[in-house]
C-alpha atoms as a PDB file:
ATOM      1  CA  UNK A   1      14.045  -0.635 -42.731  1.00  0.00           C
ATOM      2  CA  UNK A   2      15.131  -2.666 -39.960  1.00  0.00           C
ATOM      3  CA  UNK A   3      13.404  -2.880 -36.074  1.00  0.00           C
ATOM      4  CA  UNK A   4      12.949   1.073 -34.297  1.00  0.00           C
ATOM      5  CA  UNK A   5      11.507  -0.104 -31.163  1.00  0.00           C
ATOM      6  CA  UNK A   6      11.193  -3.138 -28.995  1.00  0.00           C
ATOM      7  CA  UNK A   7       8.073  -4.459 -26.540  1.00  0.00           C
ATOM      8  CA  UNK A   8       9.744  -5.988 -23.660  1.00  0.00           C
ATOM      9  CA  UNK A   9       8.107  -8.457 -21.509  1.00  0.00           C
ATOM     10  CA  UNK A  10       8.380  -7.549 -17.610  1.00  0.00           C
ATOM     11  CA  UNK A  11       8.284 -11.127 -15.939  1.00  0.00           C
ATOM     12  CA  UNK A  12      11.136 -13.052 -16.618  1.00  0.00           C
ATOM     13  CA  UNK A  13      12.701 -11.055 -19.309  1.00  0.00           C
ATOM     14  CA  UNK A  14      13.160  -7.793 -17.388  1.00  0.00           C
ATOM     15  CA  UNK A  15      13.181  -8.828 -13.881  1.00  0.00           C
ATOM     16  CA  UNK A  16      12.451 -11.912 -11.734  1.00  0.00           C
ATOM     17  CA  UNK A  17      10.193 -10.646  -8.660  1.00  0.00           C
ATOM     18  CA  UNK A  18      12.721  -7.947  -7.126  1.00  0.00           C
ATOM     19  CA  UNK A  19      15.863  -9.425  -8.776  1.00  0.00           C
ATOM     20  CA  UNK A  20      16.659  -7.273 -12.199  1.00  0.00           C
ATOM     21  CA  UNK A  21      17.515  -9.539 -14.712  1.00  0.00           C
ATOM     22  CA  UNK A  22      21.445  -9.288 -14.698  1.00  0.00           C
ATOM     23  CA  UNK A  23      22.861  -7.094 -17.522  1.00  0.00           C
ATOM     24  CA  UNK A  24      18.822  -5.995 -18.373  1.00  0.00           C
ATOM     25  CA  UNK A  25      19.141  -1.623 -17.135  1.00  0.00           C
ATOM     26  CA  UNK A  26      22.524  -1.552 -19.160  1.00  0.00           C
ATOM     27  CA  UNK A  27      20.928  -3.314 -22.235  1.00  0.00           C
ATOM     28  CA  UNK A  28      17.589  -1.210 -22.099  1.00  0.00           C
ATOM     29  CA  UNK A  29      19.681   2.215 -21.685  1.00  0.00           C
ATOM     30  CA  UNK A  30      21.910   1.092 -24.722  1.00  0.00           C
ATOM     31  CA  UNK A  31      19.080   1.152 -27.082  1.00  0.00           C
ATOM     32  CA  UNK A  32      17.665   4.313 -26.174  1.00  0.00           C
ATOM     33  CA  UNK A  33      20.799   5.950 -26.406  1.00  0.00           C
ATOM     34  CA  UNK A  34      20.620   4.263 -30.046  1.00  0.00           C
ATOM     35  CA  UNK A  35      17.257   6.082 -30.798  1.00  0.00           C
ATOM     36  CA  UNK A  36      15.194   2.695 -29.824  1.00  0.00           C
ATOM     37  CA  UNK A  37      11.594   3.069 -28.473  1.00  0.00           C
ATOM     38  CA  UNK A  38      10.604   0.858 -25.721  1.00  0.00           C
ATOM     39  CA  UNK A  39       7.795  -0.016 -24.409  1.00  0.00           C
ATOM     40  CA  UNK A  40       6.997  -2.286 -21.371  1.00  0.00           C
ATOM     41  CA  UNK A  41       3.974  -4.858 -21.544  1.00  0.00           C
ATOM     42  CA  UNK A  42       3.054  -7.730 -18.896  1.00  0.00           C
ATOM     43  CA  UNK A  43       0.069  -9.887 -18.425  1.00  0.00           C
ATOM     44  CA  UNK A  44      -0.024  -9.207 -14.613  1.00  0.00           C
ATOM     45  CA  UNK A  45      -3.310  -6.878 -12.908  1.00  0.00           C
ATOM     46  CA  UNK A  46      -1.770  -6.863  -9.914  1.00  0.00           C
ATOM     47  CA  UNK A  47      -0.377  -3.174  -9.898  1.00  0.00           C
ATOM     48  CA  UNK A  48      -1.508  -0.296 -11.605  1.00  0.00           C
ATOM     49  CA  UNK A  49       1.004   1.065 -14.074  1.00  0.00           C
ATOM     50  CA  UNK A  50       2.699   3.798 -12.048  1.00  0.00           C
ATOM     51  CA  UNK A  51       3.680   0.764  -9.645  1.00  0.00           C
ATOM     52  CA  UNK A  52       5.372  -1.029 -12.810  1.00  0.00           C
ATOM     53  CA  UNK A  53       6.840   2.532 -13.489  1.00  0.00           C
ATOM     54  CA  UNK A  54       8.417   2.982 -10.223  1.00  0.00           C
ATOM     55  CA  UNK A  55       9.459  -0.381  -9.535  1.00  0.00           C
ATOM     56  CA  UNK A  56      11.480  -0.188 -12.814  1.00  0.00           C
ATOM     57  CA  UNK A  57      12.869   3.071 -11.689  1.00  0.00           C
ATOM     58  CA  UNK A  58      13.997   1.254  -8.590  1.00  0.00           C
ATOM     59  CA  UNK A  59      15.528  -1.730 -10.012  1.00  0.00           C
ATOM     60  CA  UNK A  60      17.504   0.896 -12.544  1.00  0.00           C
ATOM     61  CA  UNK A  61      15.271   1.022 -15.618  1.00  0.00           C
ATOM     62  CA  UNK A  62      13.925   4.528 -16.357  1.00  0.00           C
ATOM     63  CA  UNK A  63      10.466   4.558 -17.040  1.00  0.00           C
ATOM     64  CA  UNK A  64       7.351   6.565 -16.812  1.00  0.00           C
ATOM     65  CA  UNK A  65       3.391   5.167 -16.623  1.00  0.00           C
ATOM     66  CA  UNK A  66       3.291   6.026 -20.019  1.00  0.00           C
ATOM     67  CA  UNK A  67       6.127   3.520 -20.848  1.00  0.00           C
ATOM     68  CA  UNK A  68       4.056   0.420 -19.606  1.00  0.00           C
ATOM     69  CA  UNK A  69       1.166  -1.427 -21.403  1.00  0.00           C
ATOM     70  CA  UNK A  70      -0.432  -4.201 -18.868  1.00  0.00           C
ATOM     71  CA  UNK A  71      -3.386  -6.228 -19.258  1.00  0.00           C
ATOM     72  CA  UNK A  72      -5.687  -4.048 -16.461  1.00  0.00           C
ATOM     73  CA  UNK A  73      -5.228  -1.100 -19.365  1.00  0.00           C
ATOM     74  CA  UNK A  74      -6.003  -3.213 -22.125  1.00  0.00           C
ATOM     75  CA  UNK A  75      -9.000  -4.338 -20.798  1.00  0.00           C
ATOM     76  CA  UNK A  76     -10.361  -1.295 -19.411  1.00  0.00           C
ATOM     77  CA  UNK A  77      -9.788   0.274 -23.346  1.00  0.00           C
ATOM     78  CA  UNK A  78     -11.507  -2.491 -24.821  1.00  0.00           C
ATOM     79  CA  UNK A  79     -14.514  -2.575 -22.170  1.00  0.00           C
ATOM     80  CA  UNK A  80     -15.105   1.041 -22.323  1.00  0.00           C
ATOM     81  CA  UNK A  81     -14.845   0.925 -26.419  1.00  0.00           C
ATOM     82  CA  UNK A  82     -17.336  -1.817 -26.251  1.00  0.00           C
ATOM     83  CA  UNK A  83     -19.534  -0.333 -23.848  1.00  0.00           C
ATOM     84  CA  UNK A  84     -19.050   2.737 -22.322  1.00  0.00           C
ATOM     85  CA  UNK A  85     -20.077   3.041 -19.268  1.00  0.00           C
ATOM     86  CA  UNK A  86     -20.676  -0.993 -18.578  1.00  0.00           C
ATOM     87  CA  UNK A  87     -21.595  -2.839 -15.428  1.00  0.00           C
ATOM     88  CA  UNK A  88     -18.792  -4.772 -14.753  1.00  0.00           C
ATOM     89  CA  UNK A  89     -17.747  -7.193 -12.080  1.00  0.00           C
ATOM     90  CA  UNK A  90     -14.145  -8.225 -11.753  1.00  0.00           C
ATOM     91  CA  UNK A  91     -12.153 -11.244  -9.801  1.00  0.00           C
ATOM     92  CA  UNK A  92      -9.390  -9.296  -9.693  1.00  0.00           C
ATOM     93  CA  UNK A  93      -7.313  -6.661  -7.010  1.00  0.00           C
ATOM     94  CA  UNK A  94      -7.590  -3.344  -6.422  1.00  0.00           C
ATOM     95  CA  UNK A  95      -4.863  -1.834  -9.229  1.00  0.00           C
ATOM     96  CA  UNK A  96      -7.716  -3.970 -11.938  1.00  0.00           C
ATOM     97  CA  UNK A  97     -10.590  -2.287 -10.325  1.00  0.00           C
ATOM     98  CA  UNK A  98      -9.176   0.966 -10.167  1.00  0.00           C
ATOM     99  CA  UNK A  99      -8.306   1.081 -13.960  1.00  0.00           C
ATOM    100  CA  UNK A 100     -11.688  -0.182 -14.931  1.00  0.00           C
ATOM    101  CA  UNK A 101     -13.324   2.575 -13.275  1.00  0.00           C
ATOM    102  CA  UNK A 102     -11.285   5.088 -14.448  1.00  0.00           C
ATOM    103  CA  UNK A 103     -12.240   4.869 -18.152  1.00  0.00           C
ATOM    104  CA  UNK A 104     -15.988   5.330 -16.689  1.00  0.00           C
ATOM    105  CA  UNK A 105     -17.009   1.596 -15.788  1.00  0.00           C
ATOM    106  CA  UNK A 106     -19.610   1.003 -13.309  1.00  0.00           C
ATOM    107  CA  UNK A 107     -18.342  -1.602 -10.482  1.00  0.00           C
ATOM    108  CA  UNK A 108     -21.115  -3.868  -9.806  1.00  0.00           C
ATOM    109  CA  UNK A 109     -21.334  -6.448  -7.792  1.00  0.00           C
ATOM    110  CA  UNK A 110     -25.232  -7.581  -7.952  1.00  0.00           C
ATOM    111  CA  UNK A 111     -25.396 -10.836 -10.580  1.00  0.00           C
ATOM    112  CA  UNK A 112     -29.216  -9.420 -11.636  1.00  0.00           C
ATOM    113  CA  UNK A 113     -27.404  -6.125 -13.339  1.00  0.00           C
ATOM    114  CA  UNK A 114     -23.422  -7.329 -14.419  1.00  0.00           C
ATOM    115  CA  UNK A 115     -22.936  -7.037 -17.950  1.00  0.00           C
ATOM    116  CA  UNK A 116     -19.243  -8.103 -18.068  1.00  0.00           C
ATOM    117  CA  UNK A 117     -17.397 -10.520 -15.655  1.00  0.00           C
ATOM    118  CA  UNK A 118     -13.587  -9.740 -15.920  1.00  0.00           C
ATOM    119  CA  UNK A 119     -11.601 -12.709 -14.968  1.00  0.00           C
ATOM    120  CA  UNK A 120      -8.134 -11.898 -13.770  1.00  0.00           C
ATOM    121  CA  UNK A 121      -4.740 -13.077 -11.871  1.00  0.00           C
ATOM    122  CA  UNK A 122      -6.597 -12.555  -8.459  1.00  0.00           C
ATOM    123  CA  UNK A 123      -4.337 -14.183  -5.050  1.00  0.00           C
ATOM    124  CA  UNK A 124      -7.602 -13.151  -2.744  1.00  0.00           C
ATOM    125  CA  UNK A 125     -10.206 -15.064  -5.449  1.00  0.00           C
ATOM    126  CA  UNK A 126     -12.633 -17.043  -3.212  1.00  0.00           C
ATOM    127  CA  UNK A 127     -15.390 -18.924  -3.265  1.00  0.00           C
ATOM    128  CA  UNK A 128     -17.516 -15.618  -2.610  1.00  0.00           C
ATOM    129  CA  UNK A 129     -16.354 -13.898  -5.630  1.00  0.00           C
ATOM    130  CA  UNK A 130     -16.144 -16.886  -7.657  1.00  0.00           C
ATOM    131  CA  UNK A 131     -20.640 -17.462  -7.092  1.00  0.00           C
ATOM    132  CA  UNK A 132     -21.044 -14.384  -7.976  1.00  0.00           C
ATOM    133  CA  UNK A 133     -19.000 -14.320 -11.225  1.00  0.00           C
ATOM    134  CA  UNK A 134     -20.868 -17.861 -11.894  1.00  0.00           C
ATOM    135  CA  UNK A 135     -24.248 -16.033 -10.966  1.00  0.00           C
ATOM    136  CA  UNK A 136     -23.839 -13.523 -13.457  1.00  0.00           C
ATOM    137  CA  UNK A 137     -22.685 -15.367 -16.230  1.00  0.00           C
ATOM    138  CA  UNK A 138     -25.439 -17.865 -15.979  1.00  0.00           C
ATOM    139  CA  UNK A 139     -27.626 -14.890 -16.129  1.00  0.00           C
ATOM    140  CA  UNK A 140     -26.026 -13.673 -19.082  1.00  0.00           C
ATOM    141  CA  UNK A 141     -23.185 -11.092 -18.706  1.00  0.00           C
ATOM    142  CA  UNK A 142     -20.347 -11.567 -20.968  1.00  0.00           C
ATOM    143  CA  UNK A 143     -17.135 -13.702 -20.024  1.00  0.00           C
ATOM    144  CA  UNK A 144     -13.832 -11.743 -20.831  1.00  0.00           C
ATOM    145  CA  UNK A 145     -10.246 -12.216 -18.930  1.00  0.00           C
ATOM    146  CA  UNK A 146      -7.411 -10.199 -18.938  1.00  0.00           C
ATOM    147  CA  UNK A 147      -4.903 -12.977 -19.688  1.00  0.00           C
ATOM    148  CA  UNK A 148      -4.514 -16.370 -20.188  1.00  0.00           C
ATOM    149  CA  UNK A 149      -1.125 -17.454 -18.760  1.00  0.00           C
ATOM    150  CA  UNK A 150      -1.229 -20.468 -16.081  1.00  0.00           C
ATOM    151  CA  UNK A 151       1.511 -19.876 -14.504  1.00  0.00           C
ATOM    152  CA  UNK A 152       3.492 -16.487 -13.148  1.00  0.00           C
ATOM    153  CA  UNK A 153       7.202 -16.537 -13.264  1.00  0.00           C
ATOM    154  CA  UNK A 154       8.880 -15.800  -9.190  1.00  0.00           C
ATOM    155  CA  UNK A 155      12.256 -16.389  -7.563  1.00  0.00           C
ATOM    156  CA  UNK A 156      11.995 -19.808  -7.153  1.00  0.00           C
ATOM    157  CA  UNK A 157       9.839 -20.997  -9.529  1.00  0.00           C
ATOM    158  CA  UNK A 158       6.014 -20.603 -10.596  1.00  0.00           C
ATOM    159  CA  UNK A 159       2.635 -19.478  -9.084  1.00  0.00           C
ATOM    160  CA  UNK A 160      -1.054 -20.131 -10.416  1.00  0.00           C
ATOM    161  CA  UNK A 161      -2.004 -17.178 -12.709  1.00  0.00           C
ATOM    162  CA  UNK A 162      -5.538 -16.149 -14.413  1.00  0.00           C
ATOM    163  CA  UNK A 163      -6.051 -19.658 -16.257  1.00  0.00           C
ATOM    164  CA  UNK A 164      -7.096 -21.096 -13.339  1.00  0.00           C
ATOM    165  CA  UNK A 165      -9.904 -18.442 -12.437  1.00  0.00           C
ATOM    166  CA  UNK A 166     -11.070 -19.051 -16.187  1.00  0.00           C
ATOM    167  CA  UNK A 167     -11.189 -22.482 -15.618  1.00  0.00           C
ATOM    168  CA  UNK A 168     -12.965 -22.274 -12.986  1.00  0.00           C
ATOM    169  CA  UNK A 169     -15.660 -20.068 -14.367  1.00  0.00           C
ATOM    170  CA  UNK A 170     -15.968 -22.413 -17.274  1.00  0.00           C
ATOM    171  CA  UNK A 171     -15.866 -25.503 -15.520  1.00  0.00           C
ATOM    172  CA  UNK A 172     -18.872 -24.375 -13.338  1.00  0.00           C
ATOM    173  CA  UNK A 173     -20.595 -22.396 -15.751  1.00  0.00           C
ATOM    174  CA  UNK A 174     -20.002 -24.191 -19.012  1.00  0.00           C
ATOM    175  CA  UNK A 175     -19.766 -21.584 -20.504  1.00  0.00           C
ATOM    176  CA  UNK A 176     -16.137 -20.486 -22.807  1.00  0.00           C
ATOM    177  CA  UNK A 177     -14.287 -17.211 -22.060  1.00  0.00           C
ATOM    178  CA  UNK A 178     -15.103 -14.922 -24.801  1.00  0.00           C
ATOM    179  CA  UNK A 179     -12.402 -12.623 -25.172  1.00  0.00           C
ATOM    180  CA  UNK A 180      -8.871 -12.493 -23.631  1.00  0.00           C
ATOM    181  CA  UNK A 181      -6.962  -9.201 -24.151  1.00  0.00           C
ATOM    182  CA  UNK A 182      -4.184  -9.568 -22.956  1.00  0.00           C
ATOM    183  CA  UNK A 183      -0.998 -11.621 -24.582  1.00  0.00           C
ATOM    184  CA  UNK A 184      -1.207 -12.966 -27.312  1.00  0.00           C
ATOM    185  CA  UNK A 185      -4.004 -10.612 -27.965  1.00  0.00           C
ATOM    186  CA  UNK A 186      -4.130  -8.422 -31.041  1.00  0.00           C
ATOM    187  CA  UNK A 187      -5.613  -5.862 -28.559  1.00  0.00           C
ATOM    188  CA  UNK A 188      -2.202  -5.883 -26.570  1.00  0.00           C
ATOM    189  CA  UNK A 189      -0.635  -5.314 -29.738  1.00  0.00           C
ATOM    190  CA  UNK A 190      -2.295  -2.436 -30.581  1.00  0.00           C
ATOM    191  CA  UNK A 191      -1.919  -0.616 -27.627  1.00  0.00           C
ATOM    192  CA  UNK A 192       1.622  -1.090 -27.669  1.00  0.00           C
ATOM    193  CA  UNK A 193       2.306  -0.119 -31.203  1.00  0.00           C
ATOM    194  CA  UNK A 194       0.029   2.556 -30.464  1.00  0.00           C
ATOM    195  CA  UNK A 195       2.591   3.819 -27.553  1.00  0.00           C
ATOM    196  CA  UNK A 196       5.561   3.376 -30.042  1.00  0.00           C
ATOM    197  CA  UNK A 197       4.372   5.025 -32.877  1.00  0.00           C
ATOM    198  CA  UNK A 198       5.687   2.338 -34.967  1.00  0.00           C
ATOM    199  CA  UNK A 199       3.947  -0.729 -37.490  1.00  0.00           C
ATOM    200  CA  UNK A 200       4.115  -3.767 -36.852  1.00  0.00           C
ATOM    201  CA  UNK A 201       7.021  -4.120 -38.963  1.00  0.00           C
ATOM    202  CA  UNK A 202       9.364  -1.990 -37.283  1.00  0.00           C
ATOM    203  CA  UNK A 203       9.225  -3.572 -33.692  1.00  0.00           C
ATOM    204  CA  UNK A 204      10.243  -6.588 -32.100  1.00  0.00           C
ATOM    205  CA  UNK A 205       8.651  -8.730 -29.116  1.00  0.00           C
ATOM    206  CA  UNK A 206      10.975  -9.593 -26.443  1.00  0.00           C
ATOM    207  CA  UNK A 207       9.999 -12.165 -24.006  1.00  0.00           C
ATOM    208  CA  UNK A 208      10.038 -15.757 -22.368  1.00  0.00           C
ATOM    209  CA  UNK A 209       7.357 -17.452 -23.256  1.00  0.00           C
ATOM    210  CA  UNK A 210       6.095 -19.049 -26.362  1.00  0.00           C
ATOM    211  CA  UNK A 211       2.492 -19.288 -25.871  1.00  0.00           C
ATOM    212  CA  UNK A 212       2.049 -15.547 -25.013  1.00  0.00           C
ATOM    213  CA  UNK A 213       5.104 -13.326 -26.376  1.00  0.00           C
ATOM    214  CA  UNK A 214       6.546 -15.152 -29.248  1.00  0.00           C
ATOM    215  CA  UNK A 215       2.707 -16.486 -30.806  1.00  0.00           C
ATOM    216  CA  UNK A 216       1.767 -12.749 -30.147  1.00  0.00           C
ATOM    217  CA  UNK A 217       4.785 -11.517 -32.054  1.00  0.00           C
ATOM    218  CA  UNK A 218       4.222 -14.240 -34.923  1.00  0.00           C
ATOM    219  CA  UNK A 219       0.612 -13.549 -35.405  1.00  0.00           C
ATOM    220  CA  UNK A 220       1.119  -9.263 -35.797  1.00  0.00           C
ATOM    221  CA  UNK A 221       4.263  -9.514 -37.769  1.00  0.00           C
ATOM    222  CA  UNK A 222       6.247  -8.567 -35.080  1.00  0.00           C
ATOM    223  CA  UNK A 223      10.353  -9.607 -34.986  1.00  0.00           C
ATOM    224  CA  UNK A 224      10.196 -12.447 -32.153  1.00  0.00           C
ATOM    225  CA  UNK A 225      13.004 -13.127 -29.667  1.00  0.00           C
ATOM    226  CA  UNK A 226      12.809 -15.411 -27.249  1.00  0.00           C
ATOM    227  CA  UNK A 227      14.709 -15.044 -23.867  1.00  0.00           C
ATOM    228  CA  UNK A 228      15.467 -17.735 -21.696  1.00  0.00           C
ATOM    229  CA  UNK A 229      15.755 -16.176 -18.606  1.00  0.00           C
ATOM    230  CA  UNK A 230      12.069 -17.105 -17.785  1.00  0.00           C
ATOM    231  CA  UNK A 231       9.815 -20.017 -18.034  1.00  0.00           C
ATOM    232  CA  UNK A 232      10.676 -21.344 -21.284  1.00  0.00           C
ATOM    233  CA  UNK A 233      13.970 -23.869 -21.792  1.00  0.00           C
ATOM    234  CA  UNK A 234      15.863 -24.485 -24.658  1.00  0.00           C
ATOM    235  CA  UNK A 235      14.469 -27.758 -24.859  1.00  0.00           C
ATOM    236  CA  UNK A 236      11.368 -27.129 -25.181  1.00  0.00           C
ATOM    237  CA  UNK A 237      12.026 -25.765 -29.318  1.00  0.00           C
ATOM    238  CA  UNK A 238      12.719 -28.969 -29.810  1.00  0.00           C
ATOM    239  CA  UNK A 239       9.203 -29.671 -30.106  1.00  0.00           C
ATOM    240  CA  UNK A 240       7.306 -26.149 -29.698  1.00  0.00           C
ATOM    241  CA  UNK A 241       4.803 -25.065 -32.654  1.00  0.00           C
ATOM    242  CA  UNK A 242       5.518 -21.169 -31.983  1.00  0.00           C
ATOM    243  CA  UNK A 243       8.672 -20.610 -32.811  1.00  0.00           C
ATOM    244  CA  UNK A 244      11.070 -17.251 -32.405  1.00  0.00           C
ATOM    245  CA  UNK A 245      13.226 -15.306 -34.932  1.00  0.00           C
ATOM    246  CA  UNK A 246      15.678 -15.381 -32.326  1.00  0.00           C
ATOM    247  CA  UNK A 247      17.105 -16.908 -28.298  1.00  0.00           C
ATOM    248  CA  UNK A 248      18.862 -14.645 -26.664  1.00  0.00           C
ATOM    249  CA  UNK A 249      20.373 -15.887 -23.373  1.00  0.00           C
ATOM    250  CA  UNK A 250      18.751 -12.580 -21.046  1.00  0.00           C
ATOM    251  CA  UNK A 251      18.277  -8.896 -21.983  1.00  0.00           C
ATOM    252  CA  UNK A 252      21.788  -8.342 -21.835  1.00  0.00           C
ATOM    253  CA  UNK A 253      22.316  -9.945 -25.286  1.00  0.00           C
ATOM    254  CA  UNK A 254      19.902  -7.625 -26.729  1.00  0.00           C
ATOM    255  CA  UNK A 255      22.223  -5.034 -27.799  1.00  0.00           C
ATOM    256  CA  UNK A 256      24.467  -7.243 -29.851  1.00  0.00           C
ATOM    257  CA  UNK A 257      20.871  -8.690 -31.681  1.00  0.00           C
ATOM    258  CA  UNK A 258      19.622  -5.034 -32.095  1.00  0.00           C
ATOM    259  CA  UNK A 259      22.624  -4.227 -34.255  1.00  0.00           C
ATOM    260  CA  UNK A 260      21.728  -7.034 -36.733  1.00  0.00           C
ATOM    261  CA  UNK A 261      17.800  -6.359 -36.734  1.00  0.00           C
ATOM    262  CA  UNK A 262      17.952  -2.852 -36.344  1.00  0.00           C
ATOM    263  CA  UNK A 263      18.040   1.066 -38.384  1.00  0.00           C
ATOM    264  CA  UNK A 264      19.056   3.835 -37.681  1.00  0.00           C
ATOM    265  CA  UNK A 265      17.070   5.262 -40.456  1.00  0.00           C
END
C-alpha cells in the first residue's frame, strides 16, 4: 500500500513568514481532493495552534486547530503524561505557557519548587528568565526543550531559534538537555500519526531541513521528501548523512510525487 497521508512542515515548506510558498494551497487542496490526510507540524512555540490554523486559512490553506501538531502541544502531552500536574517553568511566550497550563501544569516561577524547566524559541528570553531557569536546574528540576533547531527560516534569511536558549542553559549550568520533543522527536511523530490515523508506513514527511524533518522521517519509517524551498540547498546532499527519499523543488511538485508514492486503496 502506498503513502495515505502526508506531515507537512510549516516553515519553509508551506510558507515563508507571510509569503505562501508559491503553488503550496493548490498542491495541499489536490491531495485532499485525492483522499490524502494532512497534517501540519512545526517546531515553532510562538503561537498557539488556532493562530497556525487561521493564518493558514488566510494564506489559502484550509485548516482547523485540529489539523496542526507544534512543539508547545507536544510538550505539554509529554509533561502532563510524565507528571501530571508538574511545576513547570518555561523560557518561552505566552501561546507555550498557555498550552502547558491547559493540560493541568502548574506555572511556577520560584527555583526552590520547579520541577521542569522548558526551554523554548523565546524573542523576549533575558537574563532574568535565563537565572532563574539556571537556579532551578542547579537545584534539580529536569531540563527538557521543545526543539532543537538553531536557526528559524524568515523572508530574508534566518533568526536564532531554541538551540541557543539550550545552550545557554547548558553552558551555565553544565548540565545536558534531557529530552527534546519536538522534531526529530519520536514524540512529534506520534502525535502526528496519532492525528492521521495512519502507521508509520503509510505517511510521508515533507519538509526543508535535514536535521529535523528528513532524520525524523528516516528514524520512524516515514517516506522522506525534502523541499528546497527552505534552509537546506542542493548542495548540501553532497555531503549530508540524513538523506531523503525524495527533492522536490516547493510544495507545488508534491502532487506529481504523490502519484508515484501514493494509494488510493
Amino acid at each position: 500500500m502506498g503513502v495515505q497521508g502526508y506531515l507537512l512542515d510549516l516553515d519553509g515548506t508551506v510558507y515563508l513568514g507571510e509569503r505562501l510558498i508559491p503553488g503550496a494551497d493548490r498542491a495541499i487542496a489536490e491531495l485532499r481532493r485525492r483522499g490524502r490526510r494532512v497534517v501540519f507540524l512545526s517546531n515553532k512555540p510562538l503561537h498557539s495552534r488556532a493562530d497556525y490554523a487561521e493564518k493558514l486559512t488566510r494564506l489559502g490553506v484550509r485548516a482547523t486547530e485540529d489539523d496542526v501538531i507544534h512543539s508547545s502541544y507536544v510538550m505539554a502531552r509529554y509533561l502532563a503524561r510524565e507528571r501530571p500536574g508538574a511545576r513547570v517553568y518555561a523560557i518561552g511566550e505566552p501561546p507555550l505557557l498557555a498550552e502547558l497550563e491547559a493540560t493541568g501544569l502548574e506555572l511556577c516561577d520560584d527555583p526552590e519548587r520547579i520541577e521542569y524547566v522548558v526551554a523554548a524559541f523565546d524573542r523576549t528570553c533575558t537574563w532574568d528568565k535565563l537565572n532563574t531557569a539556571f537556579q532551578a536546574i542547579r537545584r534539580g528540576a529536569r531540563f527538557v526543550a521543545t526543539n532543537p533547531d538553531p536557526t528559524c527560516p524568515v523572508e530574508g534569511g534566518e533568526i536564532p531559534d531554541a538551540a541557543a536558549v539550550i545552550a545557554a542553559l547548558e553552558a551555565t549550568t553544565g548540565k545536558k538537555v534531557e529530552t527534546v520533543v519536538g522534531k526529530p522527536s519520536p514524540h512529534t511523530v506520534r502525535a502526528a500519526l496519532e492525528r492521521l490515523g495512519l502507521p508509520a508506513g503509510r505517511a510521508a514527511m515533507v519538509g526543508d531541513r535535514l536535521e529535523t524533518d528528513i532524520l525524523m522521517a528516516r528514524r520512524a519509517g516515514l517516506v522522506a521528501v525534502l523541499t528546497l524551498s527552505g534552509v537546506t540547498r542542493p548542495e548540501e546532499l553532497d555531503w549530508a548523512d540524513v538523506q531523503p527519499d525524495y527533492v522536490i523543488e516547493s510544495l507545488a511538485e508534491l502532487p506529481e510525487l504523490d502519484g508515484r508514492i501514493g494509494s488510493a486503496g
